[in-house]
Protein backbone atom coordinates (compact mmCIF):
# COMPACT_ATOMS: atom_id res chain seq x y z
CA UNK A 1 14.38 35.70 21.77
CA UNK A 2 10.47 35.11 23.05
CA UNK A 3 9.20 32.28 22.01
CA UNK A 4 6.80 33.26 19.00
CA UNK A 5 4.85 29.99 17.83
CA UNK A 6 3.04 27.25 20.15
CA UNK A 7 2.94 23.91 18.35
CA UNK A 8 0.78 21.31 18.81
CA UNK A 9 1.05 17.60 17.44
CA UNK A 10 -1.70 15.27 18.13
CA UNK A 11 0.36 12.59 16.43
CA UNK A 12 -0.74 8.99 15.05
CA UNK A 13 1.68 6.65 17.41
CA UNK A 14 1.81 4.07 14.58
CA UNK A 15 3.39 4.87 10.71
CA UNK A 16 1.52 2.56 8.69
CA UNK A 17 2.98 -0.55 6.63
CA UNK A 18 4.01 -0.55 3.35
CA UNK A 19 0.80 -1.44 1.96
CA UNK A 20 -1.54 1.09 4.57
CA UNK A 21 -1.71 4.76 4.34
CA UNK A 22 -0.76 6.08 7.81
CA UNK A 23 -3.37 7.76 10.37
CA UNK A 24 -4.36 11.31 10.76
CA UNK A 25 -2.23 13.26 12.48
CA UNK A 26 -3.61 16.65 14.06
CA UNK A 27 -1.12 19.70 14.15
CA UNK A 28 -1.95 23.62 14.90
CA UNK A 29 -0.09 26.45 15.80
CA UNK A 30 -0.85 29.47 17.63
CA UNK A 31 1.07 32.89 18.66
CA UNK A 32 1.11 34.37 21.92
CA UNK A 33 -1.73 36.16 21.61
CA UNK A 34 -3.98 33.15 20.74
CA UNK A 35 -4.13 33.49 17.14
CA UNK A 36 -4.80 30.39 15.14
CA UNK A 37 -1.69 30.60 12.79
CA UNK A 38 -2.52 27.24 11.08
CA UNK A 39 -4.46 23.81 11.97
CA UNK A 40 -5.60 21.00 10.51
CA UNK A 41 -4.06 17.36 9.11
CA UNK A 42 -1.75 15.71 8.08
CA UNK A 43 -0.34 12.35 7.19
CA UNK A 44 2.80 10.40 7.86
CA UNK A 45 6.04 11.97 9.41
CA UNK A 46 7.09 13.56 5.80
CA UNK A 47 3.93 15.39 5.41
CA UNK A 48 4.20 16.48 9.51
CA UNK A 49 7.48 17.61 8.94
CA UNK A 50 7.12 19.83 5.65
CA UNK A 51 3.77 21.27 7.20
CA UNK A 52 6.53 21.98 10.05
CA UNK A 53 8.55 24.09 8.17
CA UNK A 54 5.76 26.11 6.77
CA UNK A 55 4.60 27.18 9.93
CA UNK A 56 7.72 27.48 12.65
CA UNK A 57 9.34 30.87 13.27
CA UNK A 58 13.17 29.86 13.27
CA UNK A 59 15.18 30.05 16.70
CA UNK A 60 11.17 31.08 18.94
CA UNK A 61 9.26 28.04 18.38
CA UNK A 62 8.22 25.89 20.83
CA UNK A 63 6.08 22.29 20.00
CA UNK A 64 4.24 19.74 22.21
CA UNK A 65 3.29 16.47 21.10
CA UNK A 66 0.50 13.90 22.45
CA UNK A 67 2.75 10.88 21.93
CA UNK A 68 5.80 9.46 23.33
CA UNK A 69 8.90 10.97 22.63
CA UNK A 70 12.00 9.07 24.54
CA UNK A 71 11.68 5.72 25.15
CA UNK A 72 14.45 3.82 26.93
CA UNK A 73 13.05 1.06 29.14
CA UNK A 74 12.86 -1.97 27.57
CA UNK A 75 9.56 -3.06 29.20
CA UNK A 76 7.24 -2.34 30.86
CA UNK A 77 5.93 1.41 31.31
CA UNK A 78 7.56 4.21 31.16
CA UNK A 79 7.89 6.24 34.89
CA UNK A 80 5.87 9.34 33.28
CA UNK A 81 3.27 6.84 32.22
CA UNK A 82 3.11 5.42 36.13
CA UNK A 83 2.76 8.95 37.57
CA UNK A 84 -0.07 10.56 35.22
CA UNK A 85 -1.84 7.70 36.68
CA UNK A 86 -0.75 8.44 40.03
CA UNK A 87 -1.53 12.42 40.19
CA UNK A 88 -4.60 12.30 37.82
CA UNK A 89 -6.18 8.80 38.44
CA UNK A 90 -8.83 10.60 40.42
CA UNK A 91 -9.82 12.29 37.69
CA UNK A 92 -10.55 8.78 36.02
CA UNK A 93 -7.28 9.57 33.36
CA UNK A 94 -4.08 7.07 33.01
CA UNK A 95 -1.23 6.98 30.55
CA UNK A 96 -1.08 4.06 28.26
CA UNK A 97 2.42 1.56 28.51
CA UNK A 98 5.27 2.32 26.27
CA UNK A 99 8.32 0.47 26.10
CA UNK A 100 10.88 -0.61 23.59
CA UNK A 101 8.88 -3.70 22.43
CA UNK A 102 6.04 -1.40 21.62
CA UNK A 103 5.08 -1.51 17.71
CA UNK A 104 3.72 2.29 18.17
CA UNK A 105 6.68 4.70 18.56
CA UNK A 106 6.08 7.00 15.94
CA UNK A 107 7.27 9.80 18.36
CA UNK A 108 10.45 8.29 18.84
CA UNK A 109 10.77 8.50 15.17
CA UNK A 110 9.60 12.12 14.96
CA UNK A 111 11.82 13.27 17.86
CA UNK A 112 14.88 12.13 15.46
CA UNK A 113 13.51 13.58 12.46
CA UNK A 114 12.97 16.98 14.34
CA UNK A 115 16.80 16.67 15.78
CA UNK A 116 17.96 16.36 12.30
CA UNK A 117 16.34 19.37 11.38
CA UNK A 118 17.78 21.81 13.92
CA UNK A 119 15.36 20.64 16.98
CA UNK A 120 16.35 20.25 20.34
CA UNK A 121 14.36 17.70 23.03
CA UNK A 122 13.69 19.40 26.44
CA UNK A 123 12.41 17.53 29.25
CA UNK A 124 11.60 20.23 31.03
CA UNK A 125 13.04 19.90 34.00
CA UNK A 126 15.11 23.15 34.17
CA UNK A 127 11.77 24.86 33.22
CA UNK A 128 10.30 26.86 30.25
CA UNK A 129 12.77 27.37 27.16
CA UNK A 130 13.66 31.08 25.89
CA UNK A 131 14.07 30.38 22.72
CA UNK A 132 15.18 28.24 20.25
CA UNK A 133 13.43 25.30 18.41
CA UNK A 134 11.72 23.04 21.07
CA UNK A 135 10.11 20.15 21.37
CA UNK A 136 8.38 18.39 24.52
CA UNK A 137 5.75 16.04 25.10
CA UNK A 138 2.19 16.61 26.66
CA UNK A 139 -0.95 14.31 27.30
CA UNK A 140 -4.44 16.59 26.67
CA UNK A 141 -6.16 14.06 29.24
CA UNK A 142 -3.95 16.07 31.44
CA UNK A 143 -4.63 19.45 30.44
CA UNK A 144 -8.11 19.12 30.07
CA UNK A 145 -8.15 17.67 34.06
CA UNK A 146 -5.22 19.81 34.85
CA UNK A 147 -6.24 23.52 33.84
CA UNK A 148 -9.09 24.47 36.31
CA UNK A 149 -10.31 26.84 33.12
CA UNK A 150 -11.77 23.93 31.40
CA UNK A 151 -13.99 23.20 34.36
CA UNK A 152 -13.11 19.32 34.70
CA UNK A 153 -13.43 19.58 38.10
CA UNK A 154 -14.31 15.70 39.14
CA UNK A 155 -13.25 13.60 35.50
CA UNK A 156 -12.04 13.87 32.51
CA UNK A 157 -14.47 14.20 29.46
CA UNK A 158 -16.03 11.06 28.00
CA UNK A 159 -14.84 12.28 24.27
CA UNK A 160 -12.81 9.38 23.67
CA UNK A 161 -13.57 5.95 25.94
CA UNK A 162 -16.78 5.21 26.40
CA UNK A 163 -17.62 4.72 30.19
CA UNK A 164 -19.38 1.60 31.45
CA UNK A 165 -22.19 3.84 32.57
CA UNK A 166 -23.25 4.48 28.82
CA UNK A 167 -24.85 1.51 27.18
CA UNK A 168 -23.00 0.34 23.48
CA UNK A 169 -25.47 1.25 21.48
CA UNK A 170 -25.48 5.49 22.88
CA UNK A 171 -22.53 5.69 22.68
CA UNK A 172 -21.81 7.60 19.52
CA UNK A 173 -24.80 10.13 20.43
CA UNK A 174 -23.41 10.28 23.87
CA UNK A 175 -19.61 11.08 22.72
CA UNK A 176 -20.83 13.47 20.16
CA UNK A 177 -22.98 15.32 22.63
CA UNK A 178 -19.76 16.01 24.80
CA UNK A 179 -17.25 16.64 22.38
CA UNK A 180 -19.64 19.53 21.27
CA UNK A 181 -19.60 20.61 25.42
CA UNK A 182 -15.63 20.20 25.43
CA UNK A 183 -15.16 22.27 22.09
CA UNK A 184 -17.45 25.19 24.12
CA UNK A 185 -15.10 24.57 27.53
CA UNK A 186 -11.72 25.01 24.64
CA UNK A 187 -13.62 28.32 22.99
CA UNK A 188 -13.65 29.77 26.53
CA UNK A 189 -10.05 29.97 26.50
CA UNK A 190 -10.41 33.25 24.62
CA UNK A 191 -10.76 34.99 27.87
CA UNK A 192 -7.64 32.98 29.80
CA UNK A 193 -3.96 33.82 29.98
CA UNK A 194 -2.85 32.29 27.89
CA UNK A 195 -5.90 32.79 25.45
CA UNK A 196 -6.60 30.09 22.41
CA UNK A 197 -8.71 32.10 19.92
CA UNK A 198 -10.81 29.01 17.98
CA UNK A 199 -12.64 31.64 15.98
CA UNK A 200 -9.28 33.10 14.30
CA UNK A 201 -9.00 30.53 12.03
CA UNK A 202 -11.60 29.43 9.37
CA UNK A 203 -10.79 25.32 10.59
CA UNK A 204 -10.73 25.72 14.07
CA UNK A 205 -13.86 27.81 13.77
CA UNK A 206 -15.84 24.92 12.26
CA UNK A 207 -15.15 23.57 15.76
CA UNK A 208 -17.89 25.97 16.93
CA UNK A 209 -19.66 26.00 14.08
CA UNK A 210 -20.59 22.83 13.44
CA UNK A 211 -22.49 20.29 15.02
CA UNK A 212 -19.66 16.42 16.02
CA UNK A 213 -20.76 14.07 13.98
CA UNK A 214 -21.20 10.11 15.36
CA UNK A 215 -19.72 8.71 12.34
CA UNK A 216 -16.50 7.11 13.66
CA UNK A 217 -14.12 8.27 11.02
CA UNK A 218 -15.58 12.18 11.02
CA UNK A 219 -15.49 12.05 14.89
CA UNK A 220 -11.78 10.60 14.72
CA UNK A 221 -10.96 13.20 12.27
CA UNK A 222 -12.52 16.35 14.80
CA UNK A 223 -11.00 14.82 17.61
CA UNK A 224 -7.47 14.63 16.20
CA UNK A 225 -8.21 18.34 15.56
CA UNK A 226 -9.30 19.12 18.91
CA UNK A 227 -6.25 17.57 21.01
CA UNK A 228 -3.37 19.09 18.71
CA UNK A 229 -5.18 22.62 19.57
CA UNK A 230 -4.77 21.70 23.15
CA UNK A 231 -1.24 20.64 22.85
CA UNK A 232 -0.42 24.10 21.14
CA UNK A 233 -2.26 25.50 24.37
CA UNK A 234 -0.55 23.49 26.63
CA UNK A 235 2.80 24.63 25.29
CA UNK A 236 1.64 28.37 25.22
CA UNK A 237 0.63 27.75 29.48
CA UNK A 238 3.90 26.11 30.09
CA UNK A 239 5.88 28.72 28.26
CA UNK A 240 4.13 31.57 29.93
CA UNK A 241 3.52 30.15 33.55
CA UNK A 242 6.09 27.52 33.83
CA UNK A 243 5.91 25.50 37.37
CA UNK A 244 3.28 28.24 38.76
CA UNK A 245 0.79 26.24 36.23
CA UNK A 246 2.05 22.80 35.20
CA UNK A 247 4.35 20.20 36.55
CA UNK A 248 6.83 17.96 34.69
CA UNK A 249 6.34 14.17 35.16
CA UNK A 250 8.78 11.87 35.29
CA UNK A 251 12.81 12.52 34.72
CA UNK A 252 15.30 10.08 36.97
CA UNK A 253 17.73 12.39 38.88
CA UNK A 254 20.45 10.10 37.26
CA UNK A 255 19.25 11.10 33.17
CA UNK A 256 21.28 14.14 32.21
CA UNK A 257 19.25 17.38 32.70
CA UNK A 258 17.04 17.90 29.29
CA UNK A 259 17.02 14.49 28.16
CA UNK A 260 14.86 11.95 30.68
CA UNK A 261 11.47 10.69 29.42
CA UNK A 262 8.89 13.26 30.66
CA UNK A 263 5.20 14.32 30.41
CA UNK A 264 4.69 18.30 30.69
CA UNK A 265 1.40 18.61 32.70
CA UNK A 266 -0.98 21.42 33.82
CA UNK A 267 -1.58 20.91 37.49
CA UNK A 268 -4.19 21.75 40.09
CA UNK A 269 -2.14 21.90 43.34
CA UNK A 270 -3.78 18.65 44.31
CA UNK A 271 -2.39 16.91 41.12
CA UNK A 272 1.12 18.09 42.27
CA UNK A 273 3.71 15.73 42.19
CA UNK A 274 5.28 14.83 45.85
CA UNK A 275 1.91 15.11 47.22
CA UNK A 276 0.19 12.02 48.77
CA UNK A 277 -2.06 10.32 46.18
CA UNK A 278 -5.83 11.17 47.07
């Protein structure tokens, strides 16, 4: 069975405490035509999950997530981490450390829940799954530098970490003023293959339709938005171009096939892993 659903999980690495509601967590799903299905937010792993059920088509579903999924060194960072620095550091994007001492493994947490409920890990080393329900995990720093569509041609976006270049206090004008750019790069991927059709669904169309605002908790709250659309993408390119559009990073020869701590990654050729670093 074709896969039928393209998942995307921008998810918040950290659960809360007992005493804090936990972070926004972007999710959307598209079909392989590029059809909004559902997006939006949602809160804590219970809330992902049930939203999870309403949306996945059993036995053809396949879902990315922007956080870290396997985690087995104890310190340190994980190899995946090391290489997205490696193939895409001239792009100005790097992977942030995870280990086992990290208090933010949310995705480790997720990946079990998932398991539980019929949801299989793939590392994505023996290449695009057929069917089945599917998880993976992505980086959208990587897409958006990866997938010559968007145009990111020399760096990443500044719609997250403000550069040294822009003075404090321009900031929020600054980041606004490119997320609304990077929102019209992701509504050109109507016209792609695989296409991501932003004005199919009334929240992913306020994308377009609306102006970013600089306030930090509305901008957090569109950018969660934005990267869990480009996760669902990202799993749409690898399941219909495989290793003719994206690479796999990470996976030690020595982890059993399926199960080694990887990043899925578009790739230019130059981004290619086993190619000298530029």
């Amino acid at each position: 069975m074709a896969i039928e659903r393209f998942i995307g999980i921008d998810l918040a690495w950290a659960q809360g405490g007992p005493r804090s509601r936990p972070n926004e967590t972007g999710v959307a799903v598209i079909d392989g035509l590029g059809q909004v299905i559902d997006c939006g937010w949602t809160r804590g792993l219970e809330e992902t999950m049930s939203w999870l059920g309403e949306v996945v088509v059993d036995g053809a579903s396949l879902c990315f997530v922007d956080a870290p999924l396997v985690v087995d060194n104890p310190t340190g960072q994980r190899p995946c981490e090391r290489e997205v620095g490696r193939r895409y550091g001239r792009w100005k994007v790097s992977a942030n450390s995870t280990n086992q001492g990290s208090p933010r493994l949310a995705g480790v947490l997720l990946r079990e829940h998932l398991r539980t409920a019929g949801w299989v890990y793939d590392d994505g080393r023996a290449g695009p799954p057929t069917g089945g329900l599917t998880m993976s995990e992505c980086y959208p720093y990587t897409t958006l530098v990866g997938a010559a569509e968007l145009g990111y041609d020399q760096e990443r976006p500044t719609y997250k970490r403000r550069p040294a270049r822009v003075p404090a206090a321009q900031w929020r004008a600054v980041r606004a003023e490119e997320c609304d750019k990077l929102i019209a790069r992701v509504a050109g991927l109507a016209d792609v293959d695989p296409p991501l059709l932003l004005s199919s669904h009334p929240v992913s169309r306020r994308l377009m339709e609306e102006p970013t605002p600089e306030a930090s908790a509305d901008y957090k709250h569109r950018e969660d938005l934005i990267d869990a659309l480009l996760c669902a993408w990202t799993a749409a390119l690898w399941a219909r171009h495989g290793y003719a559009r994206c690479q796999v990073l990470g996976g030690d020869s020595q982890v059993a096939l399926g199960t080694a701590a990887t990043i899925i990654a578009p790739a230019r050729p130059e981004q290619r892993r086993g190619r000298t670093a530029p």
